[in-house]
PDB file of N, CA and C in Angstrom:
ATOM      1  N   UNK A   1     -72.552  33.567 145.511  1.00  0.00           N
ATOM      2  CA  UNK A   1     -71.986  34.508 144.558  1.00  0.00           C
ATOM      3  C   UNK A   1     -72.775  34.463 143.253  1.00  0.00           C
ATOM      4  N   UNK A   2     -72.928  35.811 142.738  1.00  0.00           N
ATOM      5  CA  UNK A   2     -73.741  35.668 141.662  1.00  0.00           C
ATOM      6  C   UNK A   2     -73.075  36.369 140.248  1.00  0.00           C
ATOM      7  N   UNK A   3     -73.245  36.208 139.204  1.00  0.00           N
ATOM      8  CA  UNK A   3     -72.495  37.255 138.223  1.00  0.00           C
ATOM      9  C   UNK A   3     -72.718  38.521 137.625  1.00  0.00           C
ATOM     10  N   UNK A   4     -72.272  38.998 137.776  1.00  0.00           N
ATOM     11  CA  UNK A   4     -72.557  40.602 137.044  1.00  0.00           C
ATOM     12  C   UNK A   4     -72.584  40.746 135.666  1.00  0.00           C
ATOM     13  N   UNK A   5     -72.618  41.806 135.132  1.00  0.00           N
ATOM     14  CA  UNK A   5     -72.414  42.202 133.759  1.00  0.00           C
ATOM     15  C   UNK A   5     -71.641  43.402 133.589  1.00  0.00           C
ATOM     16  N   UNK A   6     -71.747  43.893 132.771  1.00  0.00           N
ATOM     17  CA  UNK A   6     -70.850  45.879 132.279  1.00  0.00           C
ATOM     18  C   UNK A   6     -72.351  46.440 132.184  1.00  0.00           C
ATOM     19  N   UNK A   7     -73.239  46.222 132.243  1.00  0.00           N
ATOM     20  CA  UNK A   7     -74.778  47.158 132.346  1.00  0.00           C
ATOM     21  C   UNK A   7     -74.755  47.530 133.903  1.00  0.00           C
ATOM     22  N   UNK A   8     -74.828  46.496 134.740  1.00  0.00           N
ATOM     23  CA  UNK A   8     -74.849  46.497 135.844  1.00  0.00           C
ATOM     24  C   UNK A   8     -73.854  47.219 136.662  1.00  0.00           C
ATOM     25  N   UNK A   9     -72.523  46.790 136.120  1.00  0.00           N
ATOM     26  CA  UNK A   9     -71.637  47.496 136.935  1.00  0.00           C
ATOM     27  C   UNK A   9     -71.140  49.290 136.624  1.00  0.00           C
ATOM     28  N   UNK A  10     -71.916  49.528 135.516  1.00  0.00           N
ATOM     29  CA  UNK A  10     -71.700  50.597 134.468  1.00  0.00           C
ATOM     30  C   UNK A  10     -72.934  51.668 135.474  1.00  0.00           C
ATOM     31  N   UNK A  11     -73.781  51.052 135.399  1.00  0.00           N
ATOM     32  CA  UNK A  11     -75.010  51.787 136.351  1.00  0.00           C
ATOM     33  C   UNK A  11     -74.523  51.864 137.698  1.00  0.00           C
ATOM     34  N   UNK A  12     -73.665  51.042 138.432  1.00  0.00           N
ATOM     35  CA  UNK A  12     -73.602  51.005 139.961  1.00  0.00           C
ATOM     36  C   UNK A  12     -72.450  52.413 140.028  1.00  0.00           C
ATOM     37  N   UNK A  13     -71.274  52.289 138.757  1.00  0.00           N
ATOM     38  CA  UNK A  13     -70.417  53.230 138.857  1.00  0.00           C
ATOM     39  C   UNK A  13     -71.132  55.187 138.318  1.00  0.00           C
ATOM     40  N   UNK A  14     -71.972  54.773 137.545  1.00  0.00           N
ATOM     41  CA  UNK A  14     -72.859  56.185 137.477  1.00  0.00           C
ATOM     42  C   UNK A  14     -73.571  56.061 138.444  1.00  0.00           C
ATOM     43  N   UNK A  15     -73.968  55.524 139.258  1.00  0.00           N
ATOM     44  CA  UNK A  15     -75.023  55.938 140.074  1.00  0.00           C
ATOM     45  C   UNK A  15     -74.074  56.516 141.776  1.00  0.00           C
ATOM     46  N   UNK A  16     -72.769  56.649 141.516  1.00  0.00           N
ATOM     47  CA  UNK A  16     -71.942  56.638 142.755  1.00  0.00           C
ATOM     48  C   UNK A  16     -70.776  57.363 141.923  1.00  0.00           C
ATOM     49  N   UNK A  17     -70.544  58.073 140.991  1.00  0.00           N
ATOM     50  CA  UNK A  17     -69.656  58.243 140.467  1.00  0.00           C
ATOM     51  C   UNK A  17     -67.927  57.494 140.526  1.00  0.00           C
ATOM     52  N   UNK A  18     -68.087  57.451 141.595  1.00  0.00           N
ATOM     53  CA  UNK A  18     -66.491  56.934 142.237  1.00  0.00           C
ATOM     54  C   UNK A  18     -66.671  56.065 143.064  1.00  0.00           C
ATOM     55  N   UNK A  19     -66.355  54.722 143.241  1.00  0.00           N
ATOM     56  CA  UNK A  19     -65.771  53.723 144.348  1.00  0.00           C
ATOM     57  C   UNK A  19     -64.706  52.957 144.050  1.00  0.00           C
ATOM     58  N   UNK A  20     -64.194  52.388 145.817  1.00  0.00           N
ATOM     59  CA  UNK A  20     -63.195  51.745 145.802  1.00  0.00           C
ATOM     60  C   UNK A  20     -63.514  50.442 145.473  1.00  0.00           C
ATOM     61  N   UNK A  21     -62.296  49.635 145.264  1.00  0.00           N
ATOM     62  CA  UNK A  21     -62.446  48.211 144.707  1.00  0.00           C
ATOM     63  C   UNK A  21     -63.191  47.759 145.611  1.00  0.00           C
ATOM     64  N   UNK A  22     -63.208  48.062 147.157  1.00  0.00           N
ATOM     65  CA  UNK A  22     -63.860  47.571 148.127  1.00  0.00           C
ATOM     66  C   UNK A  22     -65.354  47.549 148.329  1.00  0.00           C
ATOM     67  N   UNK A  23     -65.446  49.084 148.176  1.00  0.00           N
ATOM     68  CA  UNK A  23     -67.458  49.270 147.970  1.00  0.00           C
ATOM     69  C   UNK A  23     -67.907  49.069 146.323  1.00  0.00           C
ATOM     70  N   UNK A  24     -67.473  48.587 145.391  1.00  0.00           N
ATOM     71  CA  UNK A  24     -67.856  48.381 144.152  1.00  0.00           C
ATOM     72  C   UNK A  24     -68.183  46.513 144.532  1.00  0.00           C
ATOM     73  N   UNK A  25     -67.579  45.951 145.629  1.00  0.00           N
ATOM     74  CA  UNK A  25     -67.651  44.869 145.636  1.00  0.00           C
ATOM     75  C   UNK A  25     -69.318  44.768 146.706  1.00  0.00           C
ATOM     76  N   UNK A  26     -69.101  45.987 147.110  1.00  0.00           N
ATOM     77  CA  UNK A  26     -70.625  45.034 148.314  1.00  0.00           C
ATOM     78  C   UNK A  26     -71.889  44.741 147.603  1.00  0.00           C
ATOM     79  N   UNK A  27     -72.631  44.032 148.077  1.00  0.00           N
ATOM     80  CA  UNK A  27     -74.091  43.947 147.827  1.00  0.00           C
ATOM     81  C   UNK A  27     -74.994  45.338 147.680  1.00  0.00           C
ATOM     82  N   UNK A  28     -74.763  46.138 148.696  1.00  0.00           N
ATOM     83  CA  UNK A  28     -75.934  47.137 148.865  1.00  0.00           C
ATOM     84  C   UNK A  28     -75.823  47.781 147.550  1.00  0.00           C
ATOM     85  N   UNK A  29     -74.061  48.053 146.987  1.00  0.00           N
ATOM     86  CA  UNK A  29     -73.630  48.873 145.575  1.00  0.00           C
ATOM     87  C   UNK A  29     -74.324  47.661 144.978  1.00  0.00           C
ATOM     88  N   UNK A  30     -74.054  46.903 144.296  1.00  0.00           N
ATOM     89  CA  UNK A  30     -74.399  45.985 143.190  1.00  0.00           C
ATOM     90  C   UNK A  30     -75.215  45.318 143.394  1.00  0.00           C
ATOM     91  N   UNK A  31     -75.990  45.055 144.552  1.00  0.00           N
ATOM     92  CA  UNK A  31     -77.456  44.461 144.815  1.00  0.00           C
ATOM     93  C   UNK A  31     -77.376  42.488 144.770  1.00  0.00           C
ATOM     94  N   UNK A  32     -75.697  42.361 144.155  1.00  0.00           N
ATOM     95  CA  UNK A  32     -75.358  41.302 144.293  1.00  0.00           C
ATOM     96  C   UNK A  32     -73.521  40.496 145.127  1.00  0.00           C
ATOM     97  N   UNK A  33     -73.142  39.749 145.684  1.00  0.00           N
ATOM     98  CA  UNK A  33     -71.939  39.596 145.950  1.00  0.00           C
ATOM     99  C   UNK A  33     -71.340  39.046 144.666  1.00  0.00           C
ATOM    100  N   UNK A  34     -70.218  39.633 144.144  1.00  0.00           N
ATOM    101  CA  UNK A  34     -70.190  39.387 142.881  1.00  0.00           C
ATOM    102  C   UNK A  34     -68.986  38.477 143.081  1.00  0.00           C
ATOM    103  N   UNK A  35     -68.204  37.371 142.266  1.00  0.00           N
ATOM    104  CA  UNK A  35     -67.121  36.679 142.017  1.00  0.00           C
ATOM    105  C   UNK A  35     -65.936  37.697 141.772  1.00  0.00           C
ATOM    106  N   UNK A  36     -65.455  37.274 142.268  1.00  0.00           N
ATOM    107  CA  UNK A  36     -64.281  38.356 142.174  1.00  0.00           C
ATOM    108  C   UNK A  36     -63.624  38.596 141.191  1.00  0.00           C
ATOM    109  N   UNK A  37     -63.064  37.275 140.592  1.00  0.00           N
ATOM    110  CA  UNK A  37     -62.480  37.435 139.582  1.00  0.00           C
ATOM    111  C   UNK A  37     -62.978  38.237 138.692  1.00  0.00           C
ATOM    112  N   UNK A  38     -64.505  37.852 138.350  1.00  0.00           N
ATOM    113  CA  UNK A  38     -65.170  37.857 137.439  1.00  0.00           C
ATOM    114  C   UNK A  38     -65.324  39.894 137.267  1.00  0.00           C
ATOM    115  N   UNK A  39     -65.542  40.015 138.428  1.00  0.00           N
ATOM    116  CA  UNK A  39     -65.698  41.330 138.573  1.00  0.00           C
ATOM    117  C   UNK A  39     -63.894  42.448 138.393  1.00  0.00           C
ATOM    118  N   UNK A  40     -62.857  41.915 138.847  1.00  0.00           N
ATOM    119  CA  UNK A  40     -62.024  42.274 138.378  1.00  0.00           C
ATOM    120  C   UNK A  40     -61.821  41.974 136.982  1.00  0.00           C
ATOM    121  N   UNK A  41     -62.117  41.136 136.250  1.00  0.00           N
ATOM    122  CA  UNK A  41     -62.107  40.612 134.664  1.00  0.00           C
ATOM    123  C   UNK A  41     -62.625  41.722 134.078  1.00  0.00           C
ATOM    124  N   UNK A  42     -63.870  42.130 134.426  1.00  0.00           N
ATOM    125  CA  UNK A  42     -65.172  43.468 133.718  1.00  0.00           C
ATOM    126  C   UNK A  42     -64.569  44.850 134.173  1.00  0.00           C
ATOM    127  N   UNK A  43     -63.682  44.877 135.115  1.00  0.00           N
ATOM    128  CA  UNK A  43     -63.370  46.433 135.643  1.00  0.00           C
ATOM    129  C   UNK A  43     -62.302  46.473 134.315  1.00  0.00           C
ATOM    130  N   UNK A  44     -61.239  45.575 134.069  1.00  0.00           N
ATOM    131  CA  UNK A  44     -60.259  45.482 132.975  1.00  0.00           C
ATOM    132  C   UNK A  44     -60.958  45.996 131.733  1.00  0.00           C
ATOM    133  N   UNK A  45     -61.612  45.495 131.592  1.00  0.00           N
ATOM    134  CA  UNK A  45     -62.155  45.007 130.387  1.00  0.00           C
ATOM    135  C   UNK A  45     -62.703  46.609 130.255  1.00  0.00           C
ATOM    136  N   UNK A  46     -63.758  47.423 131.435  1.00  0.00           N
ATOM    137  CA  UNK A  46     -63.843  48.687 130.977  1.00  0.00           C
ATOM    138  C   UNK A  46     -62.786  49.190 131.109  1.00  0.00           C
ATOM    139  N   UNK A  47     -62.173  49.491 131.696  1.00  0.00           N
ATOM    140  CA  UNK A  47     -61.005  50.329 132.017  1.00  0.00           C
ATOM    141  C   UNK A  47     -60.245  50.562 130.501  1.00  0.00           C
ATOM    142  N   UNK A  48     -59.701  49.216 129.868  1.00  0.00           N
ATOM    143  CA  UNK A  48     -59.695  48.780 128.520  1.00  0.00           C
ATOM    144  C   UNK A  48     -60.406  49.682 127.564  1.00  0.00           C
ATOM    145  N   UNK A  49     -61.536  49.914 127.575  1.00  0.00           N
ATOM    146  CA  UNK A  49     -62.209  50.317 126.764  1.00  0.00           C
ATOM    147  C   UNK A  49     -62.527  51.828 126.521  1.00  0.00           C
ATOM    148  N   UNK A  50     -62.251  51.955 127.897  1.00  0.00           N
ATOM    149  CA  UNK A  50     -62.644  53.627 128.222  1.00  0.00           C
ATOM    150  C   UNK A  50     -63.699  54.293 128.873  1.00  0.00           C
ATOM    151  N   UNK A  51     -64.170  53.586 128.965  1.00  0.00           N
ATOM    152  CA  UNK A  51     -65.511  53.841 130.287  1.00  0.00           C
ATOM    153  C   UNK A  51     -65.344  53.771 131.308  1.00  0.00           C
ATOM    154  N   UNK A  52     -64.390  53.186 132.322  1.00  0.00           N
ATOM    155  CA  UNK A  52     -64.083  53.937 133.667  1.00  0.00           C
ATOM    156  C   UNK A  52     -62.689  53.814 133.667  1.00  0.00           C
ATOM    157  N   UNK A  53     -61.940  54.459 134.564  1.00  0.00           N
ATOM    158  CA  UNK A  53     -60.490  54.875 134.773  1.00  0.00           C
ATOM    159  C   UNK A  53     -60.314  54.900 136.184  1.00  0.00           C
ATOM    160  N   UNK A  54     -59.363  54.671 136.566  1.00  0.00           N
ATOM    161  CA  UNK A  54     -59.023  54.546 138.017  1.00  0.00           C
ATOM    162  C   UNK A  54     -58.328  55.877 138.409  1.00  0.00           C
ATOM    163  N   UNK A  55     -58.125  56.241 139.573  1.00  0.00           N
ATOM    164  CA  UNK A  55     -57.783  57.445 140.715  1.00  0.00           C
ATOM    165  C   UNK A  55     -56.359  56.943 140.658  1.00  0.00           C
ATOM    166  N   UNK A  56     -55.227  57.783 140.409  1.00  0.00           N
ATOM    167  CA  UNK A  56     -53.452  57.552 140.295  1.00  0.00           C
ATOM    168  C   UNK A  56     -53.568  57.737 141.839  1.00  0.00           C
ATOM    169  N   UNK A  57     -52.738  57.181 142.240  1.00  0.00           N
ATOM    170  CA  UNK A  57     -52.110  57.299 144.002  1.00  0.00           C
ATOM    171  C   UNK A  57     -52.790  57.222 144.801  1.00  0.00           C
ATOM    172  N   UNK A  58     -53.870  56.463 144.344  1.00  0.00           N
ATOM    173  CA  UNK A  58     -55.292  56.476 145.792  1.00  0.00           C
ATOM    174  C   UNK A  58     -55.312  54.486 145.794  1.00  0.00           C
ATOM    175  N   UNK A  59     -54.865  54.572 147.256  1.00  0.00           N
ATOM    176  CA  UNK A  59     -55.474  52.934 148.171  1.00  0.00           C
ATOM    177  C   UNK A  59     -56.415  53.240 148.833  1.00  0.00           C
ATOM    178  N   UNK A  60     -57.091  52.217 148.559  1.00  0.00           N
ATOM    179  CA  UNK A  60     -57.395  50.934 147.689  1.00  0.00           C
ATOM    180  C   UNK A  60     -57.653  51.540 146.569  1.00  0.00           C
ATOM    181  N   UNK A  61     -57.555  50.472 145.319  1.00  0.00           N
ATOM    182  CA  UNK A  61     -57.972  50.699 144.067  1.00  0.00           C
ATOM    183  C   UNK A  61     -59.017  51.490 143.915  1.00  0.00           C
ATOM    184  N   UNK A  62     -59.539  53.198 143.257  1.00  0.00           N
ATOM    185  CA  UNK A  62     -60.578  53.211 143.221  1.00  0.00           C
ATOM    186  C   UNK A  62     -61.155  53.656 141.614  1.00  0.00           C
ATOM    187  N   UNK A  63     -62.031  53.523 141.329  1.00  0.00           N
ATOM    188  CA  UNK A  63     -62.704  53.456 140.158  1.00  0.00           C
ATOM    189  C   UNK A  63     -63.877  54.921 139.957  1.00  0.00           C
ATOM    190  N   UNK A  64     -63.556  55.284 138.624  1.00  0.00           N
ATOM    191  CA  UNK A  64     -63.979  56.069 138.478  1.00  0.00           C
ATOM    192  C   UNK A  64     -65.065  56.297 137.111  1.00  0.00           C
ATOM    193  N   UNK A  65     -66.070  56.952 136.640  1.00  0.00           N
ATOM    194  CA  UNK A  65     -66.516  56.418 135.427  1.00  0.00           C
ATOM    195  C   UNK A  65     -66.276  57.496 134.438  1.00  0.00           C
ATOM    196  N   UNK A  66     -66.372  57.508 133.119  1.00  0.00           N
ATOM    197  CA  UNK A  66     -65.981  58.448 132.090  1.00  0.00           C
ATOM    198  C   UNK A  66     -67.196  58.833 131.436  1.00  0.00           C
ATOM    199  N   UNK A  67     -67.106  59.858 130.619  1.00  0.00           N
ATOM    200  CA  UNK A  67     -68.370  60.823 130.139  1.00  0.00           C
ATOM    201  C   UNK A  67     -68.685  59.466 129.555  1.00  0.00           C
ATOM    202  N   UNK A  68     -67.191  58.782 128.569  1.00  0.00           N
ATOM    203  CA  UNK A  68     -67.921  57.586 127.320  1.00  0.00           C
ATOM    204  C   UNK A  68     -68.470  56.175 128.420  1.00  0.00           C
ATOM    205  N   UNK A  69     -68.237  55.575 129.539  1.00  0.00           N
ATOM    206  CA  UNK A  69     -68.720  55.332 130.369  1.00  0.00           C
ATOM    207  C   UNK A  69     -70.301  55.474 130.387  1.00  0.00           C
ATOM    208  N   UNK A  70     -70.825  56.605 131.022  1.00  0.00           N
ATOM    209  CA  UNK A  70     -71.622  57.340 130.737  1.00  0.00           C
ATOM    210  C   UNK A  70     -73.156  56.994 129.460  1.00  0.00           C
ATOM    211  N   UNK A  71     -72.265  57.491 128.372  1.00  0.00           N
ATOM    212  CA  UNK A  71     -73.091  57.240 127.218  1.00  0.00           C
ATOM    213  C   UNK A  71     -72.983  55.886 127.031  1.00  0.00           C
ATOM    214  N   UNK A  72     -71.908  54.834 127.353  1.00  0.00           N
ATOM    215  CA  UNK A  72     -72.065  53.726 127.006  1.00  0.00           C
ATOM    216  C   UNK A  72     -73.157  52.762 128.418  1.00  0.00           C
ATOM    217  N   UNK A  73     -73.428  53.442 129.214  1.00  0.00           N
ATOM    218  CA  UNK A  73     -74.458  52.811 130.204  1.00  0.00           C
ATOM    219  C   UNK A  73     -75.689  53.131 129.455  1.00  0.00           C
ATOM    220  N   UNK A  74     -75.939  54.560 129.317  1.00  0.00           N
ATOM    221  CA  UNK A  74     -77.466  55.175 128.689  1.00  0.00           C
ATOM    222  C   UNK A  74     -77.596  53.826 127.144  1.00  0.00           C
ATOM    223  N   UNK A  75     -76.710  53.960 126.184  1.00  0.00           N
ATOM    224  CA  UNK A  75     -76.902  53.118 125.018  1.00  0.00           C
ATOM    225  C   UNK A  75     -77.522  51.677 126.047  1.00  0.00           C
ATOM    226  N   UNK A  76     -76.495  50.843 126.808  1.00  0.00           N
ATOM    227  CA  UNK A  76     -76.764  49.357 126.667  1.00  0.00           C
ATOM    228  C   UNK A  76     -78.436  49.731 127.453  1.00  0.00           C
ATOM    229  N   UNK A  77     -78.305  50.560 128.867  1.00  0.00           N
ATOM    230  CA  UNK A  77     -80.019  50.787 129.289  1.00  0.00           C
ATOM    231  C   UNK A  77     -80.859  50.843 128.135  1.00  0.00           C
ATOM    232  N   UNK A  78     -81.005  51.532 127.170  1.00  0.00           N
ATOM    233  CA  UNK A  78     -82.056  51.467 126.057  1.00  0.00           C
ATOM    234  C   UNK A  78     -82.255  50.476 125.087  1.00  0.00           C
ATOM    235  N   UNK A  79     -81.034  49.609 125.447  1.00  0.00           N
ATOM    236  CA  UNK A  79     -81.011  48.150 124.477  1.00  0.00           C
ATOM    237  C   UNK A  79     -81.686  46.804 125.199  1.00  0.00           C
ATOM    238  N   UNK A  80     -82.341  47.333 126.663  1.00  0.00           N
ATOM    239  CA  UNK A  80     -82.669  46.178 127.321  1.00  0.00           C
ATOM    240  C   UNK A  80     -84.190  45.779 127.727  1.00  0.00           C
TER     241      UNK A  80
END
């Protein structure tokens, strides 16, 4: 298991607009198997913030990203 970041997971959710808790977790999406917790900790944490939002009445959990999402991936990409 390896750790992620909000750059990383910010790009995996723009680059797929929408996944479930399930395919946000695989390797091929995130190029890594991520800790779970850790990765539910960072979905909060955007969700929190306003950069992605989840799908009302859809199982499994699925995740969605926001315009500010969005601009907040393009900002941290140009900070790296």
């Amino acid at each position: 298991m390896s750790h992620i970041n909000r750059t990383l997971l910010l790009n995996t959710l723009i680059r797929h607009e929408t996944l479930t808790i399930v395919d946000i977790a695989k390797k091929e999406n995130l190029g890594i198997i991520p800790d779970r917790h850790h990765l539910n900790f960072l979905l909060e944490e955007l969700i929190e913030s306003g950069d992605i939002d989840t799908l009302d009445g859809v199982t499994p959990c699925t995740y969605t990203i926001t315009d500010q999402g969005i601009k907040e991936g393009a900002r941290l990409n140009e900070n790296q």
